[in-house]
PDB file of N, CA and C in Angstrom:
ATOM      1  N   UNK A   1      -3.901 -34.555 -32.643  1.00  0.00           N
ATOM      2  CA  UNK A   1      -3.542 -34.969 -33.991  1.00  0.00           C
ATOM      3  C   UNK A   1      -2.886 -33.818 -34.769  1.00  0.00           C
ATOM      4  N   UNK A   2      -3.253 -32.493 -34.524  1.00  0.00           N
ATOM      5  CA  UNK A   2      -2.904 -31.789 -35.046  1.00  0.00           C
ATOM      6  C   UNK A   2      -1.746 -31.178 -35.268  1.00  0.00           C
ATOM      7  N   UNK A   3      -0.796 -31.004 -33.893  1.00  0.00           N
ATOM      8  CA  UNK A   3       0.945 -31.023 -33.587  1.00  0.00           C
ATOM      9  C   UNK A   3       1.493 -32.294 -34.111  1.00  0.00           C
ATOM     10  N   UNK A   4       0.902 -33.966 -33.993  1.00  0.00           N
ATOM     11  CA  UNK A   4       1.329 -34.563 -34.955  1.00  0.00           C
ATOM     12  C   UNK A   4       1.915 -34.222 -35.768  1.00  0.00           C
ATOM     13  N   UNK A   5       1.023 -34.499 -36.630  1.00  0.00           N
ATOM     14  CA  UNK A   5       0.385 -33.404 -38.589  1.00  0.00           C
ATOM     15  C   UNK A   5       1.688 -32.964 -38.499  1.00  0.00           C
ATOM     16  N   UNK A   6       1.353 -31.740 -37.625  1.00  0.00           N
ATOM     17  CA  UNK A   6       2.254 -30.324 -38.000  1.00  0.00           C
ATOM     18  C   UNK A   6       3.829 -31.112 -37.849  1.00  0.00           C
ATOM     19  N   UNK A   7       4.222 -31.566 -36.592  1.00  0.00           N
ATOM     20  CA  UNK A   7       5.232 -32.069 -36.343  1.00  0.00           C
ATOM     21  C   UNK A   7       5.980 -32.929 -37.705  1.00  0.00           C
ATOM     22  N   UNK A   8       5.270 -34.118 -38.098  1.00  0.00           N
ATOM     23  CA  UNK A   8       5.815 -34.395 -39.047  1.00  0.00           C
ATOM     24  C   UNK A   8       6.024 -34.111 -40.198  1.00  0.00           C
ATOM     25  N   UNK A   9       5.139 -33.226 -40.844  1.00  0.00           N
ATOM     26  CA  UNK A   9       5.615 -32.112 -42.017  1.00  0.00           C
ATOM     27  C   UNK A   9       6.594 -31.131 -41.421  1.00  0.00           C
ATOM     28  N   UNK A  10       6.831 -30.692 -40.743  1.00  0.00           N
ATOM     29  CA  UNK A  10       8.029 -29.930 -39.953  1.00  0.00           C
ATOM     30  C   UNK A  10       9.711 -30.643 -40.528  1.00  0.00           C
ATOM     31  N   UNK A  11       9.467 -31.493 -39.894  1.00  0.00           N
ATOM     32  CA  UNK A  11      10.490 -32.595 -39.581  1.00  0.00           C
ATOM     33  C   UNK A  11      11.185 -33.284 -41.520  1.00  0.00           C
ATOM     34  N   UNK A  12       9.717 -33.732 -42.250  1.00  0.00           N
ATOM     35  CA  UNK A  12      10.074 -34.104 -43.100  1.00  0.00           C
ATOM     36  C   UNK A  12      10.699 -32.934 -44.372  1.00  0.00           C
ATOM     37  N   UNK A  13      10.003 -32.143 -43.807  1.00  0.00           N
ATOM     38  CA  UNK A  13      10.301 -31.086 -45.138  1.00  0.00           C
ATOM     39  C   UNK A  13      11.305 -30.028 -44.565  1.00  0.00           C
ATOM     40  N   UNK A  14      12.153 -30.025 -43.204  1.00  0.00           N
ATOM     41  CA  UNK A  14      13.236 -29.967 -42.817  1.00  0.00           C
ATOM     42  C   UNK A  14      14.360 -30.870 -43.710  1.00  0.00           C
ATOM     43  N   UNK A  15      13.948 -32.299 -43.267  1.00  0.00           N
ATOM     44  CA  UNK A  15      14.500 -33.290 -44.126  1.00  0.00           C
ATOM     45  C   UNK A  15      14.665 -32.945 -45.838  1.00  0.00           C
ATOM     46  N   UNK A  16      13.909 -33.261 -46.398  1.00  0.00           N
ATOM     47  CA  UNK A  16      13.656 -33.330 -47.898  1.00  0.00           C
ATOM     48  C   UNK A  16      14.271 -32.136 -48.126  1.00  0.00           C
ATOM     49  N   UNK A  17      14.058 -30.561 -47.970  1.00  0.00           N
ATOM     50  CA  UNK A  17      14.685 -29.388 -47.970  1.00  0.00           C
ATOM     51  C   UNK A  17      15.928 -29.346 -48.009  1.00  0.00           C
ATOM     52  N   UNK A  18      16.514 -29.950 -47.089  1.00  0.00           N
ATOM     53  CA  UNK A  18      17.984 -30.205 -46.738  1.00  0.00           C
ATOM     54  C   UNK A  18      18.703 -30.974 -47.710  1.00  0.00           C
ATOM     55  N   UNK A  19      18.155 -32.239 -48.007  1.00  0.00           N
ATOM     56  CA  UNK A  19      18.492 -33.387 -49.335  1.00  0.00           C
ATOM     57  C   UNK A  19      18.302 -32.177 -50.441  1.00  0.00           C
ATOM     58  N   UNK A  20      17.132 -31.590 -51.222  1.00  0.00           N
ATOM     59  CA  UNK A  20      17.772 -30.789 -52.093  1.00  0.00           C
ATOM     60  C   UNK A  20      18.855 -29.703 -52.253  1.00  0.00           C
ATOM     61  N   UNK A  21      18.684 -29.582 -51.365  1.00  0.00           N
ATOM     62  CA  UNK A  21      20.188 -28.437 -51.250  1.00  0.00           C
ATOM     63  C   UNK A  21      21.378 -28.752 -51.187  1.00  0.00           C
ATOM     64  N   UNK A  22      21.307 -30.119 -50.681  1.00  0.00           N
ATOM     65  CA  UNK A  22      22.824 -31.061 -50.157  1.00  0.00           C
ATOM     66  C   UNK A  22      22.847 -32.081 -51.093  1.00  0.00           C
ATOM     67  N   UNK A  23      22.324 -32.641 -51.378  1.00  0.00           N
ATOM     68  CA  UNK A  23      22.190 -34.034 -51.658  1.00  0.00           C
ATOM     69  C   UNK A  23      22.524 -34.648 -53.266  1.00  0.00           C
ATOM     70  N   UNK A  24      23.593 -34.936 -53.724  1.00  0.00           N
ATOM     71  CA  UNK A  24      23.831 -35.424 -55.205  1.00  0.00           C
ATOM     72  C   UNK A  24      22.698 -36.108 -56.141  1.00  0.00           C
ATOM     73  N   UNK A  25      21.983 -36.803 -54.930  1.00  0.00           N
ATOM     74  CA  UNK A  25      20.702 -37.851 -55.580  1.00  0.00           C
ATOM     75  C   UNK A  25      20.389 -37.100 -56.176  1.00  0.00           C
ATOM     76  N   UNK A  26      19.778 -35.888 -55.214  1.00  0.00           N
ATOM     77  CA  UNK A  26      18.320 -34.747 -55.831  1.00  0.00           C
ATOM     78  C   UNK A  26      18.864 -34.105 -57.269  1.00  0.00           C
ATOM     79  N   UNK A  27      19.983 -33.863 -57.220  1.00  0.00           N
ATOM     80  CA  UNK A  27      20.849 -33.203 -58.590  1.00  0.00           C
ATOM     81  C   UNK A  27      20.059 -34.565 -60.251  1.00  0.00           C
ATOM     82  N   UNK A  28      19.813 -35.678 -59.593  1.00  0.00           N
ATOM     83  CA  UNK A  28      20.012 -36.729 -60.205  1.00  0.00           C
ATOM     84  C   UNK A  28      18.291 -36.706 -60.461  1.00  0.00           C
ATOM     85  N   UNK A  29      17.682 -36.276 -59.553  1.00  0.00           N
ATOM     86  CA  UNK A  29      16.004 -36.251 -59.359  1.00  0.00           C
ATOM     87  C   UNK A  29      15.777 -34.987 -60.624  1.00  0.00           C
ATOM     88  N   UNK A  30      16.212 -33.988 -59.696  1.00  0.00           N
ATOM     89  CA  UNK A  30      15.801 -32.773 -60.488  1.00  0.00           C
ATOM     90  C   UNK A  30      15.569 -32.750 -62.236  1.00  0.00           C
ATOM     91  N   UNK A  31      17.050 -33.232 -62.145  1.00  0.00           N
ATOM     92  CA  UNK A  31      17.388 -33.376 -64.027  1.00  0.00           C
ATOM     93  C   UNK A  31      16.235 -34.649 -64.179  1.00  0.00           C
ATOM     94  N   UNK A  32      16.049 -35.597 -63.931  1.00  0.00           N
ATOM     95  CA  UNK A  32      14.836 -36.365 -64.412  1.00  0.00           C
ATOM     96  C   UNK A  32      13.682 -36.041 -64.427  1.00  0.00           C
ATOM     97  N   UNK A  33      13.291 -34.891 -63.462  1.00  0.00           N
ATOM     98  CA  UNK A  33      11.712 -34.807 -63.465  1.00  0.00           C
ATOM     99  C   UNK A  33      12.037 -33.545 -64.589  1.00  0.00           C
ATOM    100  N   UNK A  34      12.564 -32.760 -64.919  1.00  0.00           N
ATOM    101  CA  UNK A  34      12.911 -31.390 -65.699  1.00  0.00           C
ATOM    102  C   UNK A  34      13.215 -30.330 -65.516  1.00  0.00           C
ATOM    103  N   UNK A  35      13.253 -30.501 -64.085  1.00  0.00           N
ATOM    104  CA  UNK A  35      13.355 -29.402 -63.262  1.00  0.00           C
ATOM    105  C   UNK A  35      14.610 -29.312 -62.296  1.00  0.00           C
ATOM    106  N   UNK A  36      15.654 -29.053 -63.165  1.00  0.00           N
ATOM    107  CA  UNK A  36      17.052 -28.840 -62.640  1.00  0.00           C
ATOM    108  C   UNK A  36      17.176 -27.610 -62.470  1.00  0.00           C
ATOM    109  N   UNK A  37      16.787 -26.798 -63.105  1.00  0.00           N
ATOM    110  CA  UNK A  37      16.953 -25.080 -62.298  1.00  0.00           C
ATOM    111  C   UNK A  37      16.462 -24.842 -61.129  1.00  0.00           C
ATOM    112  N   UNK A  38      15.482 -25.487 -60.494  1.00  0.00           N
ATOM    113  CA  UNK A  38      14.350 -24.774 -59.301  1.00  0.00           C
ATOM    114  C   UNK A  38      15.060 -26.327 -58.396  1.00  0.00           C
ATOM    115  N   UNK A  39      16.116 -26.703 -58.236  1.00  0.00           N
ATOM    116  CA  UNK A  39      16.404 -27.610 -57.506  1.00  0.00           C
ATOM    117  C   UNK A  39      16.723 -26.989 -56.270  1.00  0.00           C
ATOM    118  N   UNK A  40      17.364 -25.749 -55.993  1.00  0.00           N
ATOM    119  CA  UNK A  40      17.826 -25.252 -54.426  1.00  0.00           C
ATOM    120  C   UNK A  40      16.409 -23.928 -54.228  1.00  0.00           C
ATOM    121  N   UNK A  41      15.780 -23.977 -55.265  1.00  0.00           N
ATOM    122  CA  UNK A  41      14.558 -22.557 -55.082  1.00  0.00           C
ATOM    123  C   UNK A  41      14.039 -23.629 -54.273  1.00  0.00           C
ATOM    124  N   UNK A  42      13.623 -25.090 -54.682  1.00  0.00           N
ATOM    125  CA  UNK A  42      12.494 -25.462 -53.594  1.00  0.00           C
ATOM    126  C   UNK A  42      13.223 -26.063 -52.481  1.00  0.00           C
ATOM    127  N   UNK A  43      14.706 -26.417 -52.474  1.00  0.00           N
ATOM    128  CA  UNK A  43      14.992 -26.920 -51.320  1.00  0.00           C
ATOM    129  C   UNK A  43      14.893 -25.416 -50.302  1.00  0.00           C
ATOM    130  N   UNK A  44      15.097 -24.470 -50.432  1.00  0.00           N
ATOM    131  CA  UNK A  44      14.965 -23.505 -49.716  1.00  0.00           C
ATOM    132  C   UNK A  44      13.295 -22.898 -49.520  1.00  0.00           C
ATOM    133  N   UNK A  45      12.538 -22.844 -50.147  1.00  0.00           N
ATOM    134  CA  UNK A  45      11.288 -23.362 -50.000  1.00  0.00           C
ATOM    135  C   UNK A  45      10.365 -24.106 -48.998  1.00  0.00           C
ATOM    136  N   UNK A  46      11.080 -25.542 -49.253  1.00  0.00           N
ATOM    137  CA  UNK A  46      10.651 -26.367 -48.237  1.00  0.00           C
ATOM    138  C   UNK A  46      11.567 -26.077 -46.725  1.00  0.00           C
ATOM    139  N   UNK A  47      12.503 -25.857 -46.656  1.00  0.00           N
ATOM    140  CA  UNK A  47      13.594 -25.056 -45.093  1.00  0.00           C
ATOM    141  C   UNK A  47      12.302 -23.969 -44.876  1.00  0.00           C
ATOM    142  N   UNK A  48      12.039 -23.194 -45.567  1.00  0.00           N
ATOM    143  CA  UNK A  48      11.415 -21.553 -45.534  1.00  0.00           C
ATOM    144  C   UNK A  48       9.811 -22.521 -44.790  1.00  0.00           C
ATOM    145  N   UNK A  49       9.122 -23.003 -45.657  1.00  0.00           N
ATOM    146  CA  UNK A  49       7.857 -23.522 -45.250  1.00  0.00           C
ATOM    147  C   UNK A  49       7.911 -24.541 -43.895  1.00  0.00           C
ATOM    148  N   UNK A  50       8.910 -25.433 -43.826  1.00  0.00           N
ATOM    149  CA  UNK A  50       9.628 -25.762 -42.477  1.00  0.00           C
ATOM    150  C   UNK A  50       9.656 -25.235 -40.930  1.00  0.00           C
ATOM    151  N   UNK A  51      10.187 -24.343 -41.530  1.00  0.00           N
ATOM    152  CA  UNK A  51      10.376 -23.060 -40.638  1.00  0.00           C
ATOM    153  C   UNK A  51       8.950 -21.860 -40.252  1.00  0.00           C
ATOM    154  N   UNK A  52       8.524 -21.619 -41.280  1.00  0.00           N
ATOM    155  CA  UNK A  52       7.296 -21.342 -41.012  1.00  0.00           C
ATOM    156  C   UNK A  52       6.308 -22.445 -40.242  1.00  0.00           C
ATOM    157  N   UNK A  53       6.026 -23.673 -40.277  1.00  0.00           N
ATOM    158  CA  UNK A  53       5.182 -24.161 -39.312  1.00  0.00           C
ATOM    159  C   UNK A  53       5.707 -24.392 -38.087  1.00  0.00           C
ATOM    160  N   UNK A  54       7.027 -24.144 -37.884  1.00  0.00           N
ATOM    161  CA  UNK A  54       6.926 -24.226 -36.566  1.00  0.00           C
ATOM    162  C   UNK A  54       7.095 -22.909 -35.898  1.00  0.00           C
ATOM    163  N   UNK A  55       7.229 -21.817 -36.164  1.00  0.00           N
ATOM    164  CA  UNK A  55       6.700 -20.927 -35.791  1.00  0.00           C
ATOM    165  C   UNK A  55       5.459 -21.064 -35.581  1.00  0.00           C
ATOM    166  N   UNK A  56       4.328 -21.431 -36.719  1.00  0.00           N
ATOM    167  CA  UNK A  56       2.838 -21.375 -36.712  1.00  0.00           C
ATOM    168  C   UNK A  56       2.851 -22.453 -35.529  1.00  0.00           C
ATOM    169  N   UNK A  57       2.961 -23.187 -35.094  1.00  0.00           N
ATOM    170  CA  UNK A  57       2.919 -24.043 -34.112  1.00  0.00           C
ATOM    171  C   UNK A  57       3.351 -23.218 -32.788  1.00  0.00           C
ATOM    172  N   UNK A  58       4.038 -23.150 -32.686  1.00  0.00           N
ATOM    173  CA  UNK A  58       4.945 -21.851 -31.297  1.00  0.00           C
ATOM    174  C   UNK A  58       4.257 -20.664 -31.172  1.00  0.00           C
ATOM    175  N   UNK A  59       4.132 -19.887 -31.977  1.00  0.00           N
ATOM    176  CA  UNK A  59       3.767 -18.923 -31.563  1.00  0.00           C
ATOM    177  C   UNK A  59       2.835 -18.206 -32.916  1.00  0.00           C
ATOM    178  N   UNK A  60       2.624 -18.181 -34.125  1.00  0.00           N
ATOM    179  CA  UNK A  60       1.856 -17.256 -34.750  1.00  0.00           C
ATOM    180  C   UNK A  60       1.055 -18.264 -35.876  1.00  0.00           C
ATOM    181  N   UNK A  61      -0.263 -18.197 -35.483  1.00  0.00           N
ATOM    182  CA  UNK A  61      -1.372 -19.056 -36.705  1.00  0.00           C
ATOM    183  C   UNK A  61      -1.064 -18.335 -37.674  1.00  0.00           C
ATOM    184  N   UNK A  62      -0.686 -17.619 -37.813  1.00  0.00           N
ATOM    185  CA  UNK A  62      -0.807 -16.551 -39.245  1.00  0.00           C
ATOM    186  C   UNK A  62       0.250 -17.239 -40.449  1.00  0.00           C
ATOM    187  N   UNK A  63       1.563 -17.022 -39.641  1.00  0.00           N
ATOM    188  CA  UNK A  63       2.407 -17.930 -40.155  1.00  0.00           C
ATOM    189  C   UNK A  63       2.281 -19.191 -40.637  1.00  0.00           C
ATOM    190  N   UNK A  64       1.729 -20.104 -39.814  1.00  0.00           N
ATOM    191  CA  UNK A  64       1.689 -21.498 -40.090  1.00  0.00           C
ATOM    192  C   UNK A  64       0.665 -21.468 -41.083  1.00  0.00           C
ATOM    193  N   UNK A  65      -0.665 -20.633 -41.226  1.00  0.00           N
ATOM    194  CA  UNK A  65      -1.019 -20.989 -42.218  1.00  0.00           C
ATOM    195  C   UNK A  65      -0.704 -20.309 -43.381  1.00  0.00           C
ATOM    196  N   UNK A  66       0.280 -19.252 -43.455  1.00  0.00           N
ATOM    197  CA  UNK A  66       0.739 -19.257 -44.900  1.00  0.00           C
ATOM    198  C   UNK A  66       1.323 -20.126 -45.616  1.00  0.00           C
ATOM    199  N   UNK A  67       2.760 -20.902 -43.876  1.00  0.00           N
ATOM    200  CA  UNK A  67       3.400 -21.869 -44.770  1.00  0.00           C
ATOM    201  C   UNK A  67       2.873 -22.947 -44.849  1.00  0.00           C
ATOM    202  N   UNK A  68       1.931 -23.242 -44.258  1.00  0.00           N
ATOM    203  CA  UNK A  68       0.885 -24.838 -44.841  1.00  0.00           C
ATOM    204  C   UNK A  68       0.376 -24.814 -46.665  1.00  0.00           C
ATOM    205  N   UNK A  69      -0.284 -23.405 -46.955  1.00  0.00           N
ATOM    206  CA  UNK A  69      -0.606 -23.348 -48.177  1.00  0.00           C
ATOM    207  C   UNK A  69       0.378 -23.260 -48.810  1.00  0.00           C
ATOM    208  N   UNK A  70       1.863 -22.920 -48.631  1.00  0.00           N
ATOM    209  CA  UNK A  70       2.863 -23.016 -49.660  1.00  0.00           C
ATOM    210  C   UNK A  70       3.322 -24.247 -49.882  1.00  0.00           C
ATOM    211  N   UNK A  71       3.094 -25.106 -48.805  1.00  0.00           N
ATOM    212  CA  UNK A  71       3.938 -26.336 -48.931  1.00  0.00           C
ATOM    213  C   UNK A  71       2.992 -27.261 -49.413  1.00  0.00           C
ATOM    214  N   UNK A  72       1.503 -26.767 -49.158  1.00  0.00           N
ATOM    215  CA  UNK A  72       0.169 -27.852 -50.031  1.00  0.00           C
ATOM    216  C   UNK A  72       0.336 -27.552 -51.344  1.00  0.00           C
ATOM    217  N   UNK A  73       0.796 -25.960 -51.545  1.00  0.00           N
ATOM    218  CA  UNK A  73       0.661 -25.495 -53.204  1.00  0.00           C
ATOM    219  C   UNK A  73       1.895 -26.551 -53.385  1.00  0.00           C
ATOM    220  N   UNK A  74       2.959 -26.451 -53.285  1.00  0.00           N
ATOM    221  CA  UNK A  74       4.093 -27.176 -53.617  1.00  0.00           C
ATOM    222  C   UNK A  74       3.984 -28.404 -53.795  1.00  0.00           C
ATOM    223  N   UNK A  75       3.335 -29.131 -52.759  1.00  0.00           N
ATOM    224  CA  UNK A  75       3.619 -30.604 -53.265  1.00  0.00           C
ATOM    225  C   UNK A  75       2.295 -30.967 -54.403  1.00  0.00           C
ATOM    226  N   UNK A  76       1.250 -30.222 -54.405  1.00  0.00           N
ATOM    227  CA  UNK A  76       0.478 -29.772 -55.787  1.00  0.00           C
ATOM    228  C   UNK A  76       1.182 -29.874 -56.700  1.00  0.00           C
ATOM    229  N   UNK A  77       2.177 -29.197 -56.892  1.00  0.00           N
ATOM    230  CA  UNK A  77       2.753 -28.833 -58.534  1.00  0.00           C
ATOM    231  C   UNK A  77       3.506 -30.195 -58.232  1.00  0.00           C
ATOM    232  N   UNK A  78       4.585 -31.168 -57.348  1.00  0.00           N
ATOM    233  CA  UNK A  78       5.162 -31.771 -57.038  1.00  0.00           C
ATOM    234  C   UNK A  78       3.842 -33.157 -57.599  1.00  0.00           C
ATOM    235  N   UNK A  79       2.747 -33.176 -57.292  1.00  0.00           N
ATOM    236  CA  UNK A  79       2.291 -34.079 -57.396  1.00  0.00           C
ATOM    237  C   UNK A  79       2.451 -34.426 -59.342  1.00  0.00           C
ATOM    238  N   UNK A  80       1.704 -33.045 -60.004  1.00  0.00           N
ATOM    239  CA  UNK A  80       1.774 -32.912 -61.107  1.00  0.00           C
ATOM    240  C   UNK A  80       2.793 -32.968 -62.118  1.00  0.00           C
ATOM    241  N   UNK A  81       4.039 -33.070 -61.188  1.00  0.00           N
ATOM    242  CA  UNK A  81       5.004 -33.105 -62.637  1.00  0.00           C
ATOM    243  C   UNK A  81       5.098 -35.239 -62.090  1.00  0.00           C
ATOM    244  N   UNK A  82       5.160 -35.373 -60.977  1.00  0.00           N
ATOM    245  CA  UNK A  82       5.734 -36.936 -61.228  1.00  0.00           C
ATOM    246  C   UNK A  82       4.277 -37.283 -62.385  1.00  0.00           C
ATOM    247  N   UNK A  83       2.860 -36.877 -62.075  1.00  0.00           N
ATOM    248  CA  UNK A  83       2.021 -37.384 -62.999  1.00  0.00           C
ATOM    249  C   UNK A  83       2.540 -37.445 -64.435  1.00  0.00           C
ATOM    250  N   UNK A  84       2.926 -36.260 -64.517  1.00  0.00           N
ATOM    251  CA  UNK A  84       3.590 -35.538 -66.085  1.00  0.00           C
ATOM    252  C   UNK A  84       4.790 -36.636 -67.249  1.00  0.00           C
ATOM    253  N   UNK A  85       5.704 -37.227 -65.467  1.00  0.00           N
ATOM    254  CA  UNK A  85       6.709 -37.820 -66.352  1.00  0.00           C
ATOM    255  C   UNK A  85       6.465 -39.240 -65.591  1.00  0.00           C
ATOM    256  N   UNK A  86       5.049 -39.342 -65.919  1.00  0.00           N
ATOM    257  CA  UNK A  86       4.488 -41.022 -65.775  1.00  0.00           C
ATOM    258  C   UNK A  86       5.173 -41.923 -65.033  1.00  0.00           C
ATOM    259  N   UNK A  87       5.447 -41.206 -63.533  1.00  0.00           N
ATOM    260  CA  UNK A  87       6.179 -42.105 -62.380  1.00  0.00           C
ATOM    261  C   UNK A  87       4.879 -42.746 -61.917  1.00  0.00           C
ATOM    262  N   UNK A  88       5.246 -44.488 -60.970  1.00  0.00           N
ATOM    263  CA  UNK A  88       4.103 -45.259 -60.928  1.00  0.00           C
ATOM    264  C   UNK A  88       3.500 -44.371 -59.646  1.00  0.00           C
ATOM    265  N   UNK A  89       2.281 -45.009 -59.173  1.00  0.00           N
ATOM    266  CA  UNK A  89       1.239 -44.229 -58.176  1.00  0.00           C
ATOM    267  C   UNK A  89       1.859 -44.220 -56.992  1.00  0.00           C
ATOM    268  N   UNK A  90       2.971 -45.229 -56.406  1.00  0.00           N
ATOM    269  CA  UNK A  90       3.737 -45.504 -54.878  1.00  0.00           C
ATOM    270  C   UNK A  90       4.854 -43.933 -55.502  1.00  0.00           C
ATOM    271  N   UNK A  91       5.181 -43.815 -56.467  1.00  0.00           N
ATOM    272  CA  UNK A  91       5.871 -42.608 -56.498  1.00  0.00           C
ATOM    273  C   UNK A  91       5.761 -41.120 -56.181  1.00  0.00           C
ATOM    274  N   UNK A  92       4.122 -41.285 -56.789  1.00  0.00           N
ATOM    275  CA  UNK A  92       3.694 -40.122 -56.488  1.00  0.00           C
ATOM    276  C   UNK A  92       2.689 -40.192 -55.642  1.00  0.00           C
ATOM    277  N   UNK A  93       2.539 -41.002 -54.783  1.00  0.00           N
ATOM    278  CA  UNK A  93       1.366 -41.146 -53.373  1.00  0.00           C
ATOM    279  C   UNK A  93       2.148 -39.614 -52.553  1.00  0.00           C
ATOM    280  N   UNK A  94       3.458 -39.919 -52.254  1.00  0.00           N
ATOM    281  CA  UNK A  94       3.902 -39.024 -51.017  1.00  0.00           C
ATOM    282  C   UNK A  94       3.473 -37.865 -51.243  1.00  0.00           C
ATOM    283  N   UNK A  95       3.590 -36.912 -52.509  1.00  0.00           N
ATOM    284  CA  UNK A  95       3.390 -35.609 -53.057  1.00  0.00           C
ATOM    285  C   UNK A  95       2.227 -35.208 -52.654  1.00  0.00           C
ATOM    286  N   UNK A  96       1.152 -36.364 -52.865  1.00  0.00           N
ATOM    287  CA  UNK A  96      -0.257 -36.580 -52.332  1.00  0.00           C
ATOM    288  C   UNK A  96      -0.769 -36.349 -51.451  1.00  0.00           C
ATOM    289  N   UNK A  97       0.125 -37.036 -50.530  1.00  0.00           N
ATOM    290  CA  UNK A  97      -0.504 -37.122 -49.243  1.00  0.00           C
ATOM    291  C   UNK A  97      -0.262 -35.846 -48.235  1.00  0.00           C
ATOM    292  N   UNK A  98       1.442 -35.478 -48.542  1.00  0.00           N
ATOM    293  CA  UNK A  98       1.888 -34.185 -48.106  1.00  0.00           C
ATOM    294  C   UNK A  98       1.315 -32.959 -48.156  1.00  0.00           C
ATOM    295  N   UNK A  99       0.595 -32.787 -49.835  1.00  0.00           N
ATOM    296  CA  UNK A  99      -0.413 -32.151 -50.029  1.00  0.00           C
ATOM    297  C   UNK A  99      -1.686 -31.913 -49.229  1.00  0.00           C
ATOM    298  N   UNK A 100      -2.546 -32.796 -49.185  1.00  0.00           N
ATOM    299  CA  UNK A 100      -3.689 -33.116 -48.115  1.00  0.00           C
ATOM    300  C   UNK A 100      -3.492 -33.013 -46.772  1.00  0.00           C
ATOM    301  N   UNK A 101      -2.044 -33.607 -46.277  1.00  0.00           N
ATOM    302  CA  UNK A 101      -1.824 -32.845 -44.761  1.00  0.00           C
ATOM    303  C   UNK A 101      -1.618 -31.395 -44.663  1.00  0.00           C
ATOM    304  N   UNK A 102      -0.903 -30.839 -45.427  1.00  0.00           N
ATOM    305  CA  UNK A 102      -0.552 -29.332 -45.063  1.00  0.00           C
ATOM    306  C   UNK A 102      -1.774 -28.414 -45.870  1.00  0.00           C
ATOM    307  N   UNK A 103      -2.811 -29.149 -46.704  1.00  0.00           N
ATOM    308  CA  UNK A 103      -4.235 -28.181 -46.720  1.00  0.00           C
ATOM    309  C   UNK A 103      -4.814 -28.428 -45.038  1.00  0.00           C
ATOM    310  N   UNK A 104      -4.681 -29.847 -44.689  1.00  0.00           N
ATOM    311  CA  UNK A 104      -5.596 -29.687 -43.327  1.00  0.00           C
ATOM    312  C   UNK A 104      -4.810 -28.865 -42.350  1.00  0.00           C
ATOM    313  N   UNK A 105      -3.448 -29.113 -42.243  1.00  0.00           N
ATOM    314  CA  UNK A 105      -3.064 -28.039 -41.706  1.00  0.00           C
ATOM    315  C   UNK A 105      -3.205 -26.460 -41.914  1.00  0.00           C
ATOM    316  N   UNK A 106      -3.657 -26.135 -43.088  1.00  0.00           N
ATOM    317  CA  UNK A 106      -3.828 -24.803 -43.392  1.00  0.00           C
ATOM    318  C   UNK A 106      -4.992 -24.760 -42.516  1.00  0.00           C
ATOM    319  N   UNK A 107      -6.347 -25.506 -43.046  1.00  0.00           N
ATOM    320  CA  UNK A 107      -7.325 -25.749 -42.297  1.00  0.00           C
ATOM    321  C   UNK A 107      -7.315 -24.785 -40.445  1.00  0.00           C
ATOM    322  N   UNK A 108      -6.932 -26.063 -40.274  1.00  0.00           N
ATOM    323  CA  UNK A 108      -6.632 -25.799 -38.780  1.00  0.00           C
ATOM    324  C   UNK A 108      -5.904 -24.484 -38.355  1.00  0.00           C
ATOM    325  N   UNK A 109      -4.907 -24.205 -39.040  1.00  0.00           N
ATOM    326  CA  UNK A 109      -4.288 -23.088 -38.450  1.00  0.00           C
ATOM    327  C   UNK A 109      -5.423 -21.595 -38.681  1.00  0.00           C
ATOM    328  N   UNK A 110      -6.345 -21.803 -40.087  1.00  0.00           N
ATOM    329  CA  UNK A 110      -6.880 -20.582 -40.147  1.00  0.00           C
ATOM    330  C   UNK A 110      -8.105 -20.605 -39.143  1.00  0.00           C
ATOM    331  N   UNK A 111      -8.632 -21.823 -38.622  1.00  0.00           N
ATOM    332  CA  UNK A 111      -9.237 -21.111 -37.364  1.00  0.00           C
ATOM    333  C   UNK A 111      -8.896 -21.104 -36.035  1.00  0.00           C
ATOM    334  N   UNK A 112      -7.922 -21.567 -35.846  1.00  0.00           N
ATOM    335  CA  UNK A 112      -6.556 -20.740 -34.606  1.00  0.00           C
ATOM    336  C   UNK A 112      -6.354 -19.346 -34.971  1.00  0.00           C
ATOM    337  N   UNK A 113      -6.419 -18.873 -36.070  1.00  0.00           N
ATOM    338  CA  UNK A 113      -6.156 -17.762 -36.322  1.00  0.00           C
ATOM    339  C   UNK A 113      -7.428 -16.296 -36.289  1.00  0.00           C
ATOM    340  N   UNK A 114      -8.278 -17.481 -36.703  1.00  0.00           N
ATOM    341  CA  UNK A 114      -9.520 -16.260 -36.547  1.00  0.00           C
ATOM    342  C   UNK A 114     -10.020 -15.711 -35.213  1.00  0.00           C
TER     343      UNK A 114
END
């Protein structure tokens, strides 16, 4: 279950990472949630935390669990602003859930690591 996990937070926040950096929508996201300045800080962010689990997966727990807690902290604050600008609960489930996978992934990686 755990390369799962890892696999698909890999994959998605490859994805999503990429859409902010590229993507006109996100230009269109950003400015709605308020946060049009930090639109390519977190698409590079999420590439950076991306990239870090699969390293942590390949070859170094250390890694993966730094970038698990950056990308749990992230979709944390991610959860909190859709709360903020009163998007419905299917809006902000994903932020949620992304969150809770990449703490269990932190989880896991810190006792691979110990």
């Amino acid at each position: 279950m755990f390369t799962f996990f890892c696999l698909l937070s890999i994959v998605s926040f490859f994805c999503y990472g990429a859409s902010c950096v590229f993507s006109d929508h996100m230009v269109v996201e950003f400015k709605r949630y308020g946060l049009a300045p930090f639109r390519l800080l977190t698409g590079y962010l999420q590439l950076l935390g991306a990239t870090g689990l699969l390293l942590g997966l390949l070859a170094s727990p250390a890694i993966g669990l730094i970038a698990s807690i950056g990308l749990s902290a992230q979709m944390l604050l991610g959860f909190c602003v859709r709360l903020r600008i009163r998007d419905t609960i299917c809006q902000c489930l994903p932020s949620f859930i992304y969150m809770c996978v990449n703490a269990g992934l932190a989880w896991e990686f810190l006792s691979r690591y110990r």
